[in-house]
C-alpha atoms as a PDB file:
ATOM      1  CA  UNK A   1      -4.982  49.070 -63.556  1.00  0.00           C
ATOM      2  CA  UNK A   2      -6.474  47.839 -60.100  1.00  0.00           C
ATOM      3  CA  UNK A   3     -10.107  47.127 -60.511  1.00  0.00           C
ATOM      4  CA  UNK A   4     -12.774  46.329 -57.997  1.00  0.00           C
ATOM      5  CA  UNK A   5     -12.207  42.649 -57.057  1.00  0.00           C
ATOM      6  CA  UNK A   6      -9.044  43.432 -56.774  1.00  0.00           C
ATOM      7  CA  UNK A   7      -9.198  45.677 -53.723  1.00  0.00           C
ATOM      8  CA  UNK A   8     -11.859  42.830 -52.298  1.00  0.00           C
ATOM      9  CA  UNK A   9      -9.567  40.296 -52.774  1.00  0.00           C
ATOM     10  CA  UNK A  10      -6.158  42.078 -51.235  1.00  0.00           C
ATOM     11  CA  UNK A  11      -4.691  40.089 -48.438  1.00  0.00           C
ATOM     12  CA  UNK A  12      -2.692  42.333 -45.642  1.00  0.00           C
ATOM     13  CA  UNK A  13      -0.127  40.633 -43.717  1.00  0.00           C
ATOM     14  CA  UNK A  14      -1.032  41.243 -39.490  1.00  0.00           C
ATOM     15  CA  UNK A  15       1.891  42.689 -37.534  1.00  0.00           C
ATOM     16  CA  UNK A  16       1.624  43.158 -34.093  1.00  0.00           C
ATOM     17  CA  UNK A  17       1.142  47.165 -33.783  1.00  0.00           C
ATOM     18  CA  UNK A  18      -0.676  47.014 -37.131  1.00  0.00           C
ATOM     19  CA  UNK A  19      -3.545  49.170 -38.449  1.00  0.00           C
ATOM     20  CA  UNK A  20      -7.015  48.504 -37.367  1.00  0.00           C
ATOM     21  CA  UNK A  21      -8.587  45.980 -39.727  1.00  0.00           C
ATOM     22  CA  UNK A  22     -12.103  46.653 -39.483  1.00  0.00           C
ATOM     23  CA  UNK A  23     -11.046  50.069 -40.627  1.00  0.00           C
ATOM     24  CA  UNK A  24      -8.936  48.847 -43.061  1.00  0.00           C
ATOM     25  CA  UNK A  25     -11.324  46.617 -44.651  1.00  0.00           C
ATOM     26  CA  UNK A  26     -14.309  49.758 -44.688  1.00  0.00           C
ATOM     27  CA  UNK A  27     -12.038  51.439 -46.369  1.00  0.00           C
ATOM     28  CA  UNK A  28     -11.152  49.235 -49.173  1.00  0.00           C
ATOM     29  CA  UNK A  29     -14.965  48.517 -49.631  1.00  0.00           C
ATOM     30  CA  UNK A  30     -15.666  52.334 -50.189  1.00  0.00           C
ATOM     31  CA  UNK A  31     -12.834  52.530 -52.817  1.00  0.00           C
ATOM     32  CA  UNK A  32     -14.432  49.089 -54.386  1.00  0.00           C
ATOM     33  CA  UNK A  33     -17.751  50.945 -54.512  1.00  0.00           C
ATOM     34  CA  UNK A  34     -16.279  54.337 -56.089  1.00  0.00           C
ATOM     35  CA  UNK A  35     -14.146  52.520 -58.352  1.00  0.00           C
ATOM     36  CA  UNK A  36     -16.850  50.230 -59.163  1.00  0.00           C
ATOM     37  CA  UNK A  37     -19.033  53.439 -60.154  1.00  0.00           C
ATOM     38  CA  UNK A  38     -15.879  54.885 -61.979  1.00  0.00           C
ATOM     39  CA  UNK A  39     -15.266  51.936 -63.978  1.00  0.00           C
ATOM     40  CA  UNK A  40     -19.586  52.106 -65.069  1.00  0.00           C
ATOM     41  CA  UNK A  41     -19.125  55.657 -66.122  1.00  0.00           C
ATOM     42  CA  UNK A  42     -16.518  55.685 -68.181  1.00  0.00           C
ATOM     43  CA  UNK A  43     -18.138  52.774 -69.836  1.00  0.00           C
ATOM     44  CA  UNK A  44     -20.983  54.560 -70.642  1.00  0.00           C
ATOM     45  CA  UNK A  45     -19.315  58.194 -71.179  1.00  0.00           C
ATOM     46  CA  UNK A  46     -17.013  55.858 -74.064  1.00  0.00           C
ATOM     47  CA  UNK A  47     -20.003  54.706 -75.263  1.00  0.00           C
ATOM     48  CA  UNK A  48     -21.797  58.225 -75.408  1.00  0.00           C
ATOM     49  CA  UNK A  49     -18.401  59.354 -77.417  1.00  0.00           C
ATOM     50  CA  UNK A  50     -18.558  56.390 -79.610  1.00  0.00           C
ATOM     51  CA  UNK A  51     -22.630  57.370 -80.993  1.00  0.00           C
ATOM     52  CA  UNK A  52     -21.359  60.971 -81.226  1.00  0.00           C
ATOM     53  CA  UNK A  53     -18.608  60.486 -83.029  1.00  0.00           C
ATOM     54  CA  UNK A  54     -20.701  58.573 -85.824  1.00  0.00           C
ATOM     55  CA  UNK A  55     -23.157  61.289 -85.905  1.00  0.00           C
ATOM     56  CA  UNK A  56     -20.731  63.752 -86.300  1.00  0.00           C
ATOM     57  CA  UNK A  57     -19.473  61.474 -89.399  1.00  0.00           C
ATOM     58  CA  UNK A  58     -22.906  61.004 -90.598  1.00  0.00           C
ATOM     59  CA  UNK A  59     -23.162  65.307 -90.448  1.00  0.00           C
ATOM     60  CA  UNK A  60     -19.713  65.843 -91.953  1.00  0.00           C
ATOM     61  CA  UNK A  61     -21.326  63.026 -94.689  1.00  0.00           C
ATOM     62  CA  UNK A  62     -24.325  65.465 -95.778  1.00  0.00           C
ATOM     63  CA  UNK A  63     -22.885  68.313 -95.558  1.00  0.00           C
ATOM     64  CA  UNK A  64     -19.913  67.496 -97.830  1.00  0.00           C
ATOM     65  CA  UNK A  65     -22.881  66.316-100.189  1.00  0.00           C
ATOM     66  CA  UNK A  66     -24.763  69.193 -99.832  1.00  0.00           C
ATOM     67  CA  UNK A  67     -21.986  71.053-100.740  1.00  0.00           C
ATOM     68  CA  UNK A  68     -21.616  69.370-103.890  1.00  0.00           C
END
């Protein structure tokens, strides 16, 4: 999986009737930046999962003792 500093670090070759690099190079930095914000929210949405899921095992815990 690509990750930020990955995109940064990509090297192009230059052709003659290439692409515009300035362009080129934006772009890449606004995929950096959203992947970059990706990458932080999915750390945080795993870690959000994570805490519910032991709640939800501490819950399942009491009620299987209330039920006794």
């Amino acid at each position: 999986m690509l990750k930020p500093i990955d995109i940064r670090e990509k090297q192009f070759e230059i052709k003659m009737r290439g692409y515009d690099r300035e362009q080129v190079d934006d772009f890449l930095d606004q995929i950096m930046q959203d992947m970059a914000t990706l990458y932080k929210d999915n750390a945080s949405l795993t870690e959000e999962i994570n805490k519910l899921k032991a709640k939800m095992t501490e819950f399942e815990a009491k009620e299987k003792s209330l039920a006794q």
